[in-house]
Protein backbone atom coordinates (compact mmCIF):
# COMPACT_ATOMS: atom_id res chain seq x y z
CA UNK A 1 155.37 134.36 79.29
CA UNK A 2 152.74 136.88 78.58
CA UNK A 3 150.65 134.30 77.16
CA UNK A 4 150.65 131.97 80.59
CA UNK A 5 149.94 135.18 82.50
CA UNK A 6 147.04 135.88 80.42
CA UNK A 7 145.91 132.51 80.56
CA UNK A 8 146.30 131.15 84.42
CA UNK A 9 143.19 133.40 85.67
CA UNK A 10 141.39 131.23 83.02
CA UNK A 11 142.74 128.03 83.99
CA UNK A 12 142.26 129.05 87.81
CA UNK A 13 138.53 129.48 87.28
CA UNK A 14 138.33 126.48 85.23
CA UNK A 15 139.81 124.17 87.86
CA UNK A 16 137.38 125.90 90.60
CA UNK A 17 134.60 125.14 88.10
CA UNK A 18 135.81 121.77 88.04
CA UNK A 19 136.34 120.92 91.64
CA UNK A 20 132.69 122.80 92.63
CA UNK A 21 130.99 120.51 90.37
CA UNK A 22 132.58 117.74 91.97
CA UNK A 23 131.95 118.04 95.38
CA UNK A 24 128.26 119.16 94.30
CA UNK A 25 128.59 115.91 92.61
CA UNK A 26 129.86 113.66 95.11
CA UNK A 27 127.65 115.17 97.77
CA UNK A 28 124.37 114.02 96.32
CA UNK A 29 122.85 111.15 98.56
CA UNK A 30 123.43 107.69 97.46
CA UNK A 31 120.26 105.04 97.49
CA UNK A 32 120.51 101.64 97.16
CA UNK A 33 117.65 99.87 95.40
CA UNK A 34 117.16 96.34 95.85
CA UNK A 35 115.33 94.19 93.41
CA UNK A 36 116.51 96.63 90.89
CA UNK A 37 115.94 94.53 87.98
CA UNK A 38 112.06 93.61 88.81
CA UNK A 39 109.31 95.62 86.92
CA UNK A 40 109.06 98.34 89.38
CA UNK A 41 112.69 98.69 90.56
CA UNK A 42 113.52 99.11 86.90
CA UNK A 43 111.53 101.99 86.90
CA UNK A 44 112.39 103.08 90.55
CA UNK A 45 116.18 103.76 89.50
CA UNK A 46 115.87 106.17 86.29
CA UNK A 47 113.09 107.97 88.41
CA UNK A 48 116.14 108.53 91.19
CA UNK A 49 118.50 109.35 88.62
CA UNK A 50 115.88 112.34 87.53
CA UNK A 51 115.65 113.44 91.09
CA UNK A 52 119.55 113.84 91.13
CA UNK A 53 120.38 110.84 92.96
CA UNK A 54 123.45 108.27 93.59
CA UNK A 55 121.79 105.15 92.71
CA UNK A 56 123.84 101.74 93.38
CA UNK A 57 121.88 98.64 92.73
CA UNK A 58 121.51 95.80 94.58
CA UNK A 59 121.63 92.69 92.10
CA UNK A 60 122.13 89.11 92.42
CA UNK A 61 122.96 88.61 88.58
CA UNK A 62 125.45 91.46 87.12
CA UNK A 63 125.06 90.68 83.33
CA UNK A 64 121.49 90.54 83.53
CA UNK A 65 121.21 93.73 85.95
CA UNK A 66 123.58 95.66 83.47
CA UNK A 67 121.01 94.75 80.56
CA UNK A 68 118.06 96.01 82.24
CA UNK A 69 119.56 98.91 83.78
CA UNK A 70 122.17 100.35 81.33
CA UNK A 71 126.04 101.04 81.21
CA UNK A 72 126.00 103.73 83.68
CA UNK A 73 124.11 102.75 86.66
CA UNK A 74 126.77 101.00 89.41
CA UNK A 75 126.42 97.20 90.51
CA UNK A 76 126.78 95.46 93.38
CA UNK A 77 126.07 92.37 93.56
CA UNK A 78 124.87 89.99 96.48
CA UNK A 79 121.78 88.48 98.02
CA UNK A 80 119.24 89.10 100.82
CA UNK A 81 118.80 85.72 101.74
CA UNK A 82 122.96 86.02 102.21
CA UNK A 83 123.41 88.60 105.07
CA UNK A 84 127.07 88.74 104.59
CA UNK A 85 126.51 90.10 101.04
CA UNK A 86 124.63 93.13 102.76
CA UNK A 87 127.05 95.59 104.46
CA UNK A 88 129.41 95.97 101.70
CA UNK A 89 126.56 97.21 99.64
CA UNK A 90 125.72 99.66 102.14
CA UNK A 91 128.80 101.66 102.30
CA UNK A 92 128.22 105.42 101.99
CA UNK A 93 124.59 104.90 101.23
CA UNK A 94 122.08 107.07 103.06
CA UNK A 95 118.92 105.54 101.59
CA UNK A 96 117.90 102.19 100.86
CA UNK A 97 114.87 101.26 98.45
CA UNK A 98 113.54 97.74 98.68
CA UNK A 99 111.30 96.41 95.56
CA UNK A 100 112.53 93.05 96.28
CA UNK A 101 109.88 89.98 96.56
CA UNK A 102 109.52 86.29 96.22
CA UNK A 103 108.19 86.66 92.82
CA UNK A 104 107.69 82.95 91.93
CA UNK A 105 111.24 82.55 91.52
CA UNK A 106 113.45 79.48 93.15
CA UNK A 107 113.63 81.44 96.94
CA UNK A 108 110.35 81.54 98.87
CA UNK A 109 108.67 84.32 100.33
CA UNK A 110 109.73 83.49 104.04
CA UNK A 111 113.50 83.92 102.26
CA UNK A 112 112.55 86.77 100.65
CA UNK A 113 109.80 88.75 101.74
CA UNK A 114 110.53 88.05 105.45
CA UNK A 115 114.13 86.75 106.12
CA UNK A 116 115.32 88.73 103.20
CA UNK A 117 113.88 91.85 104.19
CA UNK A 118 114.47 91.14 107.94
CA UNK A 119 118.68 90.92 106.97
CA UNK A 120 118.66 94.11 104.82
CA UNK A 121 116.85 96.17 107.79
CA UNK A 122 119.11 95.14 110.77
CA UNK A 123 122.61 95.72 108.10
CA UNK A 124 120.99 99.17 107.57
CA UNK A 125 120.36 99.20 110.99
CA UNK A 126 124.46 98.57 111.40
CA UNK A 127 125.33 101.32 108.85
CA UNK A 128 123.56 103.95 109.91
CA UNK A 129 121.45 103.98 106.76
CA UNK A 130 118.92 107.65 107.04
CA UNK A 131 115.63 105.96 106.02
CA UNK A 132 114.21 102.33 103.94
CA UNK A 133 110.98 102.79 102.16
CA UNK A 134 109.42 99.48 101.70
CA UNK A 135 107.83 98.38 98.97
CA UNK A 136 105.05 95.74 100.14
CA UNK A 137 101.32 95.07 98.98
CA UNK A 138 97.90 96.02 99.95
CA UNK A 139 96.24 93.21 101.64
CA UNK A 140 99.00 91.86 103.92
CA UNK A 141 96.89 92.34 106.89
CA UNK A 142 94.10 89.97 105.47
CA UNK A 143 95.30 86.30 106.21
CA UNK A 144 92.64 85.18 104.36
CA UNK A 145 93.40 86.77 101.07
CA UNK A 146 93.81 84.55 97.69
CA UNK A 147 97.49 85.23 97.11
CA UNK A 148 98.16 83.55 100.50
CA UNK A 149 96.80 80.24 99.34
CA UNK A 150 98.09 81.25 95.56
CA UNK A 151 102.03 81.56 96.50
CA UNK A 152 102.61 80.17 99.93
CA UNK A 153 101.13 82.86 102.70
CA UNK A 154 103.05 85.82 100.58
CA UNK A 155 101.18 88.53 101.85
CA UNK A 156 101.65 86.99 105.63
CA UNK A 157 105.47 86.89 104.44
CA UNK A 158 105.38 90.86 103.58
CA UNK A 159 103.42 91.49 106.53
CA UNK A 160 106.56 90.30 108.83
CA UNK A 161 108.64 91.66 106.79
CA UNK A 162 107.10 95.35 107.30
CA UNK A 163 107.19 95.06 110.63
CA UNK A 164 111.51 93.59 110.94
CA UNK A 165 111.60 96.94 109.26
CA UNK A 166 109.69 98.84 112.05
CA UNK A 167 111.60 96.95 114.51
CA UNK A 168 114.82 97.95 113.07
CA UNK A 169 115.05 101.55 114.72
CA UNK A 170 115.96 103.07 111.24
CA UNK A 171 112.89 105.31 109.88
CA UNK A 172 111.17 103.74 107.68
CA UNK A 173 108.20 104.48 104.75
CA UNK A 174 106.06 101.62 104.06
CA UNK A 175 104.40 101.78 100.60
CA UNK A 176 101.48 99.32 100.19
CA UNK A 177 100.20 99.41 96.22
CA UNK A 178 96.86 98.32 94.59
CA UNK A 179 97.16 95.77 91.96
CA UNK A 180 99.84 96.90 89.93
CA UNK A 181 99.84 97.96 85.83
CA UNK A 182 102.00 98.48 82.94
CA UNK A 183 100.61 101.95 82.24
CA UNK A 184 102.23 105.06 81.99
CA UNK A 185 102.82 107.25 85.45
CA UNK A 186 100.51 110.67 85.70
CA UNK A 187 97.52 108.95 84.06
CA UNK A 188 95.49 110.04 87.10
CA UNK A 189 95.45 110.84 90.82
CA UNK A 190 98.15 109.16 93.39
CA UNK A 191 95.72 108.85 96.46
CA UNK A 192 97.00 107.70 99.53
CA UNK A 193 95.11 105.83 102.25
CA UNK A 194 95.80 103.72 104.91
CA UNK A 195 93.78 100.70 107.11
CA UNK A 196 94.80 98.02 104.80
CA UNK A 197 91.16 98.01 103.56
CA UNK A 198 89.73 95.04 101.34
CA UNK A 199 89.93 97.01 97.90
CA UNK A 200 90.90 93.94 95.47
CA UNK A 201 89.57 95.86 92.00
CA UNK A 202 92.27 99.11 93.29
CA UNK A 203 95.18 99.43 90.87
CA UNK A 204 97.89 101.69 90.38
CA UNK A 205 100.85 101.76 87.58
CA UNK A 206 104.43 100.77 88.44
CA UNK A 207 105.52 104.10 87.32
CA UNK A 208 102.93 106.07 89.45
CA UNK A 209 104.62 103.32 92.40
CA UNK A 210 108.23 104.53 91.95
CA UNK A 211 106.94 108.36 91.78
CA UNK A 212 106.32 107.51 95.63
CA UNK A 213 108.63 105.65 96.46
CA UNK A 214 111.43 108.14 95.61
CA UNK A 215 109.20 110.67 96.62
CA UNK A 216 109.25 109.53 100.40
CA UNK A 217 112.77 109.85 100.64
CA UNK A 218 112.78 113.75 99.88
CA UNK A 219 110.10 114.43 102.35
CA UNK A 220 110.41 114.81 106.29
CA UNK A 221 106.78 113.73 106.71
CA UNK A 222 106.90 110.50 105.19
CA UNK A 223 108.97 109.05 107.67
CA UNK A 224 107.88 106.11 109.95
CA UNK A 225 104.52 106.13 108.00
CA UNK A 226 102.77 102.84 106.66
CA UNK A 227 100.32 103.50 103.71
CA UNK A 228 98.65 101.80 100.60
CA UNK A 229 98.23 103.43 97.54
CA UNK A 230 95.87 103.83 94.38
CA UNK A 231 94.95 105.64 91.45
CA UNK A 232 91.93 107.53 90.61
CA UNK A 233 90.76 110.23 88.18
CA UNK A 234 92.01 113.08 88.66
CA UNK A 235 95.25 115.33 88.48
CA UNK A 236 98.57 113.85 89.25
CA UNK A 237 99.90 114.95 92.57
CA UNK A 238 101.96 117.84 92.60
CA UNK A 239 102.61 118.49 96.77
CA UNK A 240 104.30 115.70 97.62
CA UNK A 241 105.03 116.92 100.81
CA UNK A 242 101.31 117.36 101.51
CA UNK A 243 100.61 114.14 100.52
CA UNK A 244 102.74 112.23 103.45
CA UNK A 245 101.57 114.93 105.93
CA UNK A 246 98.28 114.06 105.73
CA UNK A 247 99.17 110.50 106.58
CA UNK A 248 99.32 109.49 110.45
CA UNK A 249 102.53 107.95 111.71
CA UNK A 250 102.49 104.40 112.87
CA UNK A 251 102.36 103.58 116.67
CA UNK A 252 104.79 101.17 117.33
């Protein structure tokens, strides 16, 4: 008996350890990323997981997706191009990360980059969802751009699909990279602009991409903001917060 007594204050504390960590645990915001399994969601998930996140990915192919991503990151699986696959993906998710595109695969880019992107926006519209950031391209604005005649009008594709996701209501971050690299993130300077200007040598790594892209979701003044992005020389940025405030909001 005297051992229980002198036990249960330990056992008490234990269990409040226990449930604290939990509901720390469970209150952490959830983000769905679509096109998880492309070359820059891949790298958009373990970068949430870092920041502390809930990540759920969006995936059409589970084995695949479970490959790519690990054991421990949780599935859903579904399609853009499928709106009823949407909501249940959306439960209890406050933030929604699209790296989803055409990609040369079987769908085209008025499936995906458009009517894709149009469906996820107006489910998230439905569920309340806090904020989408957007990953699209530099160069949607120019109809006459290569990639157009390259892979049937993508850019023009992207372009509609930025703005289903300004017409949606929900607050949005549009992120518009250079020409994208397999190089390591922090190689340089992050420098955000905005314009859509002609810039076709401008590149920037994937990893440097989903540095911003979870980035905008922990700061205020990236909200409702369209804006490309490219590296430079220089020193990696370490204000994020100062980097979206400096942009200018869209004018819808």
């Amino acid at each position: 008996m005297k051992r229980s007594r002198r036990f249960l204050p330990a056992l008490i504390a234990g269990l409040c350890c226990t449930v604290a960590w939990a509901g720390a645990h469970q209150s952490a915001e959830t983000v769905l990323v679509v096109g998880a399994t492309g070359r820059t969601g891949k790298l958009i998930v373990p970068e949430l997981i870092t920041q502390g996140y809930q990540v759920r990915a969006f995936v059409r192919d589970a084995e695949k997706a479970r490959e790519v991503l690990g054991p421990d990151v949780a599935l859903v699986t579904g399609d853009l191009t499928d709106p009823s696959t949407i909501p249940p993906a959306l439960e209890n998710v406050q933030m929604v990360i699209s790296a989803v595109g055409a990609g040369g695969g079987k769908a085209s880019p008025e499936a995906v980059d458009y009517q894709g992107v149009k469906n996820l926006a107006e489910a998230s519209a439905a569920a309340d969802v806090q904020q989408i950031v957007l990953l699209s391209s530099m160069g949607v604005t120019h109809e006459d751009h290569p990639l157009n005649k390259m892979f049937s009008n993508v850019l023009i594709w992207k372009a509609r699909g930025e703005q289903a996701v300004r017409d949606s209501g929900v607050p949005y971050t549009i992120v518009r990279p250079g020409g994208l690299v397999n190089e390591p993130a922090d190689g340089g300077k992050v420098v955000g602009i905005q314009g859509d200007p002609r810039l076709d040598s401008a590149v920037i790594p994937r990893a440097d991409v989903a540095k911003v892209c979870v980035a905008a979701i922990a700061e205020p003044a990236a909200r409702n903001k369209t804006l490309e992005i490219i590296r430079e020389d220089g020193e990696p940025v370490a204000d994020w917060g100062g980097f979206f405030a400096a942009l200018t909001a869209d004018k819808n």
